[in-house]
Protein backbone atom coordinates (compact mmCIF):
# COMPACT_ATOMS: atom_id res chain seq x y z
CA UNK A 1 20.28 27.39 10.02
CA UNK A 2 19.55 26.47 6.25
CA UNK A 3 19.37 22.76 7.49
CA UNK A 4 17.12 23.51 9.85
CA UNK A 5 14.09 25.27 7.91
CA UNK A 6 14.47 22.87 4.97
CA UNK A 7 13.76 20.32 7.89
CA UNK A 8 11.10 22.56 8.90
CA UNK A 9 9.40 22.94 5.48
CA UNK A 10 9.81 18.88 4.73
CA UNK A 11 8.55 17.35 8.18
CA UNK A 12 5.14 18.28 7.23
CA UNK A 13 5.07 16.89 3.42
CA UNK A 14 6.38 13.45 5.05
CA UNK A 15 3.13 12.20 5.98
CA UNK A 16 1.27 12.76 2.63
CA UNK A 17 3.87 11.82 0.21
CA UNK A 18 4.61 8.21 2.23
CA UNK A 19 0.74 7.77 1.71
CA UNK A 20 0.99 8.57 -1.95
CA UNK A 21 3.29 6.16 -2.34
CA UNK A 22 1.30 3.63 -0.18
CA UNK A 23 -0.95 1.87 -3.49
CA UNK A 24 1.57 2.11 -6.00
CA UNK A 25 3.88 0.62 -3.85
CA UNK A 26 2.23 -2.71 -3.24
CA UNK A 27 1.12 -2.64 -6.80
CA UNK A 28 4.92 -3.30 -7.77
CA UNK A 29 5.96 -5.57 -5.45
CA UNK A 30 2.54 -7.47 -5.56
CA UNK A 31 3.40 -7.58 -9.19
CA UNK A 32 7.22 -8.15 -9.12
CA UNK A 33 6.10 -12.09 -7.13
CA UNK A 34 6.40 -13.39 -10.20
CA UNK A 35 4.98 -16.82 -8.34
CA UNK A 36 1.49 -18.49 -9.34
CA UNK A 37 -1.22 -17.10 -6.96
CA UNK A 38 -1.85 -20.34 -5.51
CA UNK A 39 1.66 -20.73 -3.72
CA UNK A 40 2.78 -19.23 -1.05
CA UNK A 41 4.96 -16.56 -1.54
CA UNK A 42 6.92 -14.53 0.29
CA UNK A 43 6.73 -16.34 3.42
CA UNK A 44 5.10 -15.43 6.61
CA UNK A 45 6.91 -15.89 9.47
CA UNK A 46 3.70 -16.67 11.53
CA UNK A 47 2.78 -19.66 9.49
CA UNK A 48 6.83 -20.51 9.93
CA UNK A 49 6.20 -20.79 13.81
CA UNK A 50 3.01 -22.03 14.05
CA UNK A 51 2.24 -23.67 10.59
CA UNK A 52 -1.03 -21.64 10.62
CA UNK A 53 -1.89 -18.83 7.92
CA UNK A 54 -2.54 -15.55 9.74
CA UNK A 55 -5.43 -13.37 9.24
CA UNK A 56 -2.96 -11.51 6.45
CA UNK A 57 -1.81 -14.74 4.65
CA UNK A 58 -2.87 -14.46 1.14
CA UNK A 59 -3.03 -10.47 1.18
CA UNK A 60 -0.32 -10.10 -1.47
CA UNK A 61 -1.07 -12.69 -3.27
CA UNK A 62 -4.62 -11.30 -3.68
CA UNK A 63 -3.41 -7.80 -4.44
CA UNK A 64 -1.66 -9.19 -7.09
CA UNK A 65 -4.85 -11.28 -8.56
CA UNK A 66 -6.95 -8.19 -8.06
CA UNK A 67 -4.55 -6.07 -10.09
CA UNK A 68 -4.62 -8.86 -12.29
CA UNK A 69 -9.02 -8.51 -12.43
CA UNK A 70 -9.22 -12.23 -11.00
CA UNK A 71 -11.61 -11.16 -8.05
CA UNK A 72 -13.11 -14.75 -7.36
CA UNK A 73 -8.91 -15.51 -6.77
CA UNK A 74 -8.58 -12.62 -4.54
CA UNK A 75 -11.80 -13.46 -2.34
CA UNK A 76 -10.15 -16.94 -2.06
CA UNK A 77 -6.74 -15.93 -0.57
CA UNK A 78 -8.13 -13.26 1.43
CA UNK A 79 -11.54 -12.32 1.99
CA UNK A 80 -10.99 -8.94 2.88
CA UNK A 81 -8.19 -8.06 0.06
CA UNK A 82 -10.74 -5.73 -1.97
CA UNK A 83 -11.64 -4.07 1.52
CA UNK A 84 -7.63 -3.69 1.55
CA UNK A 85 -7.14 -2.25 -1.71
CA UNK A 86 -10.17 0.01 -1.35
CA UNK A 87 -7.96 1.58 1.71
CA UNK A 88 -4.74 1.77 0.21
CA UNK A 89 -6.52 3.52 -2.29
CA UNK A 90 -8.41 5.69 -0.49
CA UNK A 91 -4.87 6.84 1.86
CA UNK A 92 -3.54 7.50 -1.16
CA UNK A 93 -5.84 9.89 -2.72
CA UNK A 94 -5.99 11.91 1.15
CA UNK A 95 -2.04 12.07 0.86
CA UNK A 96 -2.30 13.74 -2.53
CA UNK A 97 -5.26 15.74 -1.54
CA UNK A 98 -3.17 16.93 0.92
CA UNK A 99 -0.56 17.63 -1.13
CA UNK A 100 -2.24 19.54 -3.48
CA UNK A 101 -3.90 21.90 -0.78
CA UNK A 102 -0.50 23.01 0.80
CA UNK A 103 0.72 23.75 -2.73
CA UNK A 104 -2.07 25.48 -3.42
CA UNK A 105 -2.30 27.41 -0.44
CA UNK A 106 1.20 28.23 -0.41
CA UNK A 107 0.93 29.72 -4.10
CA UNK A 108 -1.99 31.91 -3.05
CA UNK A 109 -0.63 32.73 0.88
């Protein structure tokens, strides 16, 4: 039975802590390429079948130049990267948002 409400109490935290994590997340590994942002890296396995870039080729990449400030580099990988970033962003602030209203609700109820 302890199992079972500590399951209970968890399942609804999931949600907002994997979306906290969300920005940050890409941030490192974006980050941790450690290749020039003009080659491609890591691969895509739709340009490996079809030898065409996919609409999400370059994403990474320009995560990484954005972190980096280099928004003319970003645009050029991917046009929509800042649109991206704006929306990992923004899920990450509604996960801790959420967050912090069940804590706080749970102090005062």
């Amino acid at each position: 039975m302890i199992g079972a409400s500590w399951s209970h109490r968890l399942q609804p935290m999931i949600d907002p802590l994997f979306r906290v994590w969300m920005a940050p997340a890409v941030a490192v590994w974006a980050l941790s390429l450690g290749a020039p942002v003009g080659t491609h890296a890591p691969g895509c396995l739709f340009r490996l079948f079809t030898d065409h870039e996919c609409w999400g080729c370059g994403t990474l990449r320009a995560m990484a130049a954005l972190l980096r400030l280099d928004l003319s580099g970003a645009l050029a990988l991917n046009p929509l990267s800042p649109l991206v970033a704006t929306t990992l962003i923004a899920l990450s602030a509604s996960g801790l948002l959420e967050l912090h209203t069940r804590y706080r609700r749970a102090d005062h109820g």
